[in-house]
Protein backbone atom coordinates (compact mmCIF):
# COMPACT_ATOMS: atom_id res chain seq x y z
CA UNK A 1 0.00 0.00 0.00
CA UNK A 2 1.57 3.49 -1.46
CA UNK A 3 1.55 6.17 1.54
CA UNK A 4 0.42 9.50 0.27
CA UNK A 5 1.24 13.21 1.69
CA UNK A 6 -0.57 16.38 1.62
CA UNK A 7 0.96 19.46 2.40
CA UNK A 8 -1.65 22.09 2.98
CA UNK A 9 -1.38 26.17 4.06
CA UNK A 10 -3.48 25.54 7.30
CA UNK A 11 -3.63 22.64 9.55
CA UNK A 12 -6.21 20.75 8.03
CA UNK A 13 -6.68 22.15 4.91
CA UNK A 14 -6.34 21.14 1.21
CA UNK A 15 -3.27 19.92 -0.62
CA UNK A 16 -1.84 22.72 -2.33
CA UNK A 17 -1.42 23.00 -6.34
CA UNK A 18 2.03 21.44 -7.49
CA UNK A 19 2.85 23.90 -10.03
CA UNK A 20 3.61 27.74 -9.52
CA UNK A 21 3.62 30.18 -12.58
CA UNK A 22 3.19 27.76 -15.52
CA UNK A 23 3.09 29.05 -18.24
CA UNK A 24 0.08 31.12 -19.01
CA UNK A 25 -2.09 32.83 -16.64
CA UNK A 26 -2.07 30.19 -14.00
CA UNK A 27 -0.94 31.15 -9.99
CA UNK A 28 -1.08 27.80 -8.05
CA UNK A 29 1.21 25.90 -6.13
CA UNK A 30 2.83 27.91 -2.72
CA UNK A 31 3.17 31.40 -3.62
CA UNK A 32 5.83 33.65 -0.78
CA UNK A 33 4.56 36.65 -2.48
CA UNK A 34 7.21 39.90 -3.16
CA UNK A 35 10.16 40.29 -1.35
CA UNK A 36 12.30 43.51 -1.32
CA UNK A 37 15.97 43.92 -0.91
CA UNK A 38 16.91 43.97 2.41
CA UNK A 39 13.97 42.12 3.36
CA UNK A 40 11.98 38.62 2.95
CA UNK A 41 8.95 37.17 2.01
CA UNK A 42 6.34 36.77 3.90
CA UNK A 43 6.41 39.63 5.93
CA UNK A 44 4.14 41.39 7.81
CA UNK A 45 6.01 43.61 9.84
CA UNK A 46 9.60 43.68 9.39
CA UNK A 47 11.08 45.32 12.53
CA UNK A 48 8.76 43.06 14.52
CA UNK A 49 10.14 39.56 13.11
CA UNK A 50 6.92 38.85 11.52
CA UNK A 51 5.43 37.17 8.50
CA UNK A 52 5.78 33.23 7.92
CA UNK A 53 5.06 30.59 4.93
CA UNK A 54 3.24 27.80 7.11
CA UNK A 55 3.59 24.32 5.92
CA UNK A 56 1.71 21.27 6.93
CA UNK A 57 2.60 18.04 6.11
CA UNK A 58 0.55 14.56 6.50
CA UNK A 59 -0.20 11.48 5.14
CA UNK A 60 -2.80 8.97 5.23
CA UNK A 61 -0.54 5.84 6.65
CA UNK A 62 -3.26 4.06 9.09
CA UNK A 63 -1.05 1.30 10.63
CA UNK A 64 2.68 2.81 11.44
CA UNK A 65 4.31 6.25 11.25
CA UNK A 66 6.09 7.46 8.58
CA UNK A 67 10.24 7.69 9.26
CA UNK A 68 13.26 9.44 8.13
CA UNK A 69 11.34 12.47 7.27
CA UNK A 70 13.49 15.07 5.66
CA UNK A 71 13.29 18.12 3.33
CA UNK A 72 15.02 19.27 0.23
CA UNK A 73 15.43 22.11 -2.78
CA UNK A 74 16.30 21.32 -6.19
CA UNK A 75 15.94 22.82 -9.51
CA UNK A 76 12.81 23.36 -11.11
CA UNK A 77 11.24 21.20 -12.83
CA UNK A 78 13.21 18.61 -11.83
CA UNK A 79 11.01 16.17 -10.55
CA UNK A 80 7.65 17.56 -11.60
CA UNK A 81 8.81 17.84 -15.06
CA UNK A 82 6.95 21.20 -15.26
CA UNK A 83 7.68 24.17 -17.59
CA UNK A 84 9.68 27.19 -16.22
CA UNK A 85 8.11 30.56 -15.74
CA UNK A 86 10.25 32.43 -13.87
CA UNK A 87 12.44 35.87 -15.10
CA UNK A 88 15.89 34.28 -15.55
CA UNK A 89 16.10 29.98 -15.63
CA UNK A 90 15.29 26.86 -13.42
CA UNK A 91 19.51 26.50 -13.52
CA UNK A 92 20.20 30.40 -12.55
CA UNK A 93 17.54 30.36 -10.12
CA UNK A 94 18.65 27.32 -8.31
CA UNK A 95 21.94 28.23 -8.42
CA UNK A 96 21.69 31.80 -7.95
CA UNK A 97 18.93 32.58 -5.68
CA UNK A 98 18.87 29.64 -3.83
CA UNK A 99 22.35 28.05 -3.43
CA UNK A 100 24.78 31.50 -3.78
CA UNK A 101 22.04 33.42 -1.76
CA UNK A 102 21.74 30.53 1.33
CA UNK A 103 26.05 30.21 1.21
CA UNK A 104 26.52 34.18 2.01
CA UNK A 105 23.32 34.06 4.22
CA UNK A 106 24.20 36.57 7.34
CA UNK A 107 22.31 35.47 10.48
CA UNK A 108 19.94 38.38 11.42
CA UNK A 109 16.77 36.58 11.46
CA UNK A 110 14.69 39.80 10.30
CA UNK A 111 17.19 41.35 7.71
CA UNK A 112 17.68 44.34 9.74
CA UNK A 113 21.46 44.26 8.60
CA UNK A 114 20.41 43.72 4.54
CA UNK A 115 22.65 40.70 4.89
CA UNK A 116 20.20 37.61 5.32
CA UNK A 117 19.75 35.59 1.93
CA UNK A 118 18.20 32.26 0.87
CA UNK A 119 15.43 30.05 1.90
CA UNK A 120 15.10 29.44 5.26
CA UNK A 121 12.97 26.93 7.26
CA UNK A 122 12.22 27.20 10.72
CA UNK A 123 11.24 23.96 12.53
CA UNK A 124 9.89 25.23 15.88
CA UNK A 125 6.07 24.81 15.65
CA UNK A 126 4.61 26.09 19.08
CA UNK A 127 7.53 28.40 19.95
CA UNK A 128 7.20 30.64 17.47
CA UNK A 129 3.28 30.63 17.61
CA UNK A 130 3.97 32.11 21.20
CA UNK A 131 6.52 34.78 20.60
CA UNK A 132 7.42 36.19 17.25
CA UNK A 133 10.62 37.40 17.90
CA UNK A 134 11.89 33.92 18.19
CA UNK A 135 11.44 33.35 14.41
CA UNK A 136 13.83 32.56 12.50
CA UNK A 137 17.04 32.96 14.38
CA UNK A 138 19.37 31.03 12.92
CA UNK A 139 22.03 32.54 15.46
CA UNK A 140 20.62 31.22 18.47
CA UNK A 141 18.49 27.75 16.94
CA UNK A 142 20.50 27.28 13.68
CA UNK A 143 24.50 26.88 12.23
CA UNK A 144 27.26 28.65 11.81
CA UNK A 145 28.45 29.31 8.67
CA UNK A 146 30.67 26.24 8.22
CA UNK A 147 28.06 24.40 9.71
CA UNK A 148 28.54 23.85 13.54
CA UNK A 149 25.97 23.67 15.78
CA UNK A 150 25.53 27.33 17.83
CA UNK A 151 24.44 24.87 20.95
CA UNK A 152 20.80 25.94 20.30
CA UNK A 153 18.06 23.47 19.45
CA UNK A 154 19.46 23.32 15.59
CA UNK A 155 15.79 23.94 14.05
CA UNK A 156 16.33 26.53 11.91
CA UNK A 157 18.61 25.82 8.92
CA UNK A 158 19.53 27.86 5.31
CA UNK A 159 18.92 25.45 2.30
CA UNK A 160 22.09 25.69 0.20
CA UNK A 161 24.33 27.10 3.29
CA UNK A 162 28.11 25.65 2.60
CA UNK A 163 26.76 25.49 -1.03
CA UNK A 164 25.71 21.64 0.05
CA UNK A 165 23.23 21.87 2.99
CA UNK A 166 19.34 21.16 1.77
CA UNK A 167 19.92 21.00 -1.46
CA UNK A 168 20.11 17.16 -2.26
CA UNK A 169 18.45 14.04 -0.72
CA UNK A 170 22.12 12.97 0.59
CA UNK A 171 22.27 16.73 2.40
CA UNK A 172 18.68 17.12 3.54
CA UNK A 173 17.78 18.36 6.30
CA UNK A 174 15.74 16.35 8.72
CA UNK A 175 12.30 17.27 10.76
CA UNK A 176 13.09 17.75 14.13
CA UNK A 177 10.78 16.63 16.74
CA UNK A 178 9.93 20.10 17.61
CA UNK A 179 8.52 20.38 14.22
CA UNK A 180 5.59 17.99 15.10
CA UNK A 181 2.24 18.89 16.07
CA UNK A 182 -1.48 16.75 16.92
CA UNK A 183 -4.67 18.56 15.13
CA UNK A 184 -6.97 21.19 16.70
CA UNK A 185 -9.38 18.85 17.78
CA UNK A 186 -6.88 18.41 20.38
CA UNK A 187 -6.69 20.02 24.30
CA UNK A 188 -3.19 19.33 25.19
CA UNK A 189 -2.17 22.75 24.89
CA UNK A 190 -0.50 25.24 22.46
CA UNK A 191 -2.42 26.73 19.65
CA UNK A 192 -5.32 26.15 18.09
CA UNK A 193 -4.50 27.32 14.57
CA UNK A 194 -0.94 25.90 14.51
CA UNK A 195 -1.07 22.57 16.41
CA UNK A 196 -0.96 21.03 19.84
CA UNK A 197 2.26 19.66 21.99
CA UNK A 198 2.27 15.80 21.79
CA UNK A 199 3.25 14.26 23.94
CA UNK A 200 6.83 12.29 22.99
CA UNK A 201 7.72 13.31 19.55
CA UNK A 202 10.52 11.90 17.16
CA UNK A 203 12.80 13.25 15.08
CA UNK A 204 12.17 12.46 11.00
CA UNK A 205 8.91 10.83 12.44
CA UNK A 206 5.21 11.86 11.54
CA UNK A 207 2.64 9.82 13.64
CA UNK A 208 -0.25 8.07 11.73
CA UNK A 209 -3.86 10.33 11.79
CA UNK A 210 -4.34 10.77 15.56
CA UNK A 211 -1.08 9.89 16.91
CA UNK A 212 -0.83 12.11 20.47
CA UNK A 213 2.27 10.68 21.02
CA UNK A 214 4.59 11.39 18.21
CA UNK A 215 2.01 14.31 16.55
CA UNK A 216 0.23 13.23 12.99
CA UNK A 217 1.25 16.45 11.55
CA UNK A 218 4.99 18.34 10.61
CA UNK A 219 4.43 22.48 10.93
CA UNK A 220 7.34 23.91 9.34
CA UNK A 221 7.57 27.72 8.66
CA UNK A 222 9.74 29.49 5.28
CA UNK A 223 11.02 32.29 3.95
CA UNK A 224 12.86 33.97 1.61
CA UNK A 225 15.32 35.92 2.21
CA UNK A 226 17.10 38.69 -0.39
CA UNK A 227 20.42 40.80 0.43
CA UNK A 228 20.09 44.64 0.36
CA UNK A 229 22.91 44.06 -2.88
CA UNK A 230 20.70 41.62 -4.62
CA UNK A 231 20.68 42.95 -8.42
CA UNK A 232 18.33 40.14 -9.82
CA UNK A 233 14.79 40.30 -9.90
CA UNK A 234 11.44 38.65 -11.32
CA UNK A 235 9.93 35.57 -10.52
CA UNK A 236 11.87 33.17 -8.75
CA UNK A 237 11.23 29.41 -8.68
CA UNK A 238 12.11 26.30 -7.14
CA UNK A 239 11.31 22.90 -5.92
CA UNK A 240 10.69 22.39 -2.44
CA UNK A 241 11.09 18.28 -1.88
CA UNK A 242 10.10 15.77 0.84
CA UNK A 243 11.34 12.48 1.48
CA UNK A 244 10.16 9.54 3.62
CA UNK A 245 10.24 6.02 4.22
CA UNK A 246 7.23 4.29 4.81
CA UNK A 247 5.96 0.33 6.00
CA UNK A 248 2.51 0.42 5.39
């Protein structure tokens, strides 16, 4: 029996679209809206830390977990085998915006120094729901810049940092247990729009519908990030990948 995921916008919501920006007049898929320089996308309010691209992920496994969760970027088009509609090319924009831009990421987790670049993902699901200004900061909860643990909790990480990090199923990056959540039918505590607490989570392990234990559902939170000396623009796309391993 195949195992099949949905990754939906909201907790409980439908799968998104695969493809964004086909060609033609077509907007589907998981849009981060604009980003300016010095800034990032989603944002609400910049100087508050604000402004998130939620991800859900789950899958309709009814006997056993799913294991070795872990996420991805590649070139466009690569596995869908969908048309590019960006401003430059899949190649440029993998290579350019995503791998170049993560490598010579700075740290500040809002852009306040114009030096923060690259796709970032942010695997704390109930922390950040509570305080904003722990977003994103790759200083505290991330890596250094050759890749060394800052002694945080290591769930926030730059896809293409060191050139190799999250950009390759032999570099991806795993789902931390703090990434997992149980559904809002739930009253173990946290928040109702994001996801409850459960109760003994795994790392790289979504629990089957239900699951209390290890949480039935991954919340991850992106963004994109663009230097203040960022001289490209246009539409920029990518593929955003998730692997598992599944029994049943």
């Amino acid at each position: 029996m195949s195992v099949v995921l949905t990754v939906s916008e909201t907790i409980a919501g439908a799968a998104v679209a695969d493809a964004l920006a086909t060609p033609g007049p077509v907007n589907t898929g998981v849009d981060f809206g604009n980003v300016v320089n010095g800034s990032y996308a989603p944002v609400t309010v910049q100087a508050n830390n604000t402004g998130r691209k939620n991800l859900f992920i789950r899958h309709n496994a009814v006997v056993d977990s799913i294991t070795s969760v872990k996420t991805f970027v590649q070139q466009y088009g690569t596995g869908t085998g969908f048309g590019y509609a960006g401003a430059d090319s899949a190649a440029n924009d993998f290579n350019n915006k995503i791998k170049a831009l993560g490598n010579t990421s700075g740290d500040s987790k809002n852009n306040a120094n114009g030096l923060s670049g690259g796709l970032w993902i942010d695997m704390n699901a109930i922390l950040l729901d509570v305080t904003a200004g722990t977003q994103f900061d790759w200083d505290t909860n991330g890596y250094d810049s050759v890749g060394l643990s800052q002694g945080g909790d290591d769930t926030v990480r730059i896809y293409g940092d060191n050139l190799v990090d999250g950009i390759s199923l032999g570099s991806a990056f795993t789902m931390h247990s703090k990434a997992m959540v149980i559904g809002t039918d739930q009253t173990l505590g946290g928040d109702a729009t994001n996801g409850y607490v459960p109760t003994a989570p795994v790392t790289g392990v979504i629990g089957k519908s239900g699951d209390t234990a290890k949480g039935a559902i991954a919340h991850t939170k992106l963004r994109m990030y663009v230097r203040s000396d960022t001289v490209d623009g246009g539409i920029v796309q990518w593929e955003w990948v998730i692997s598992f391993s599944y029994t049943s």
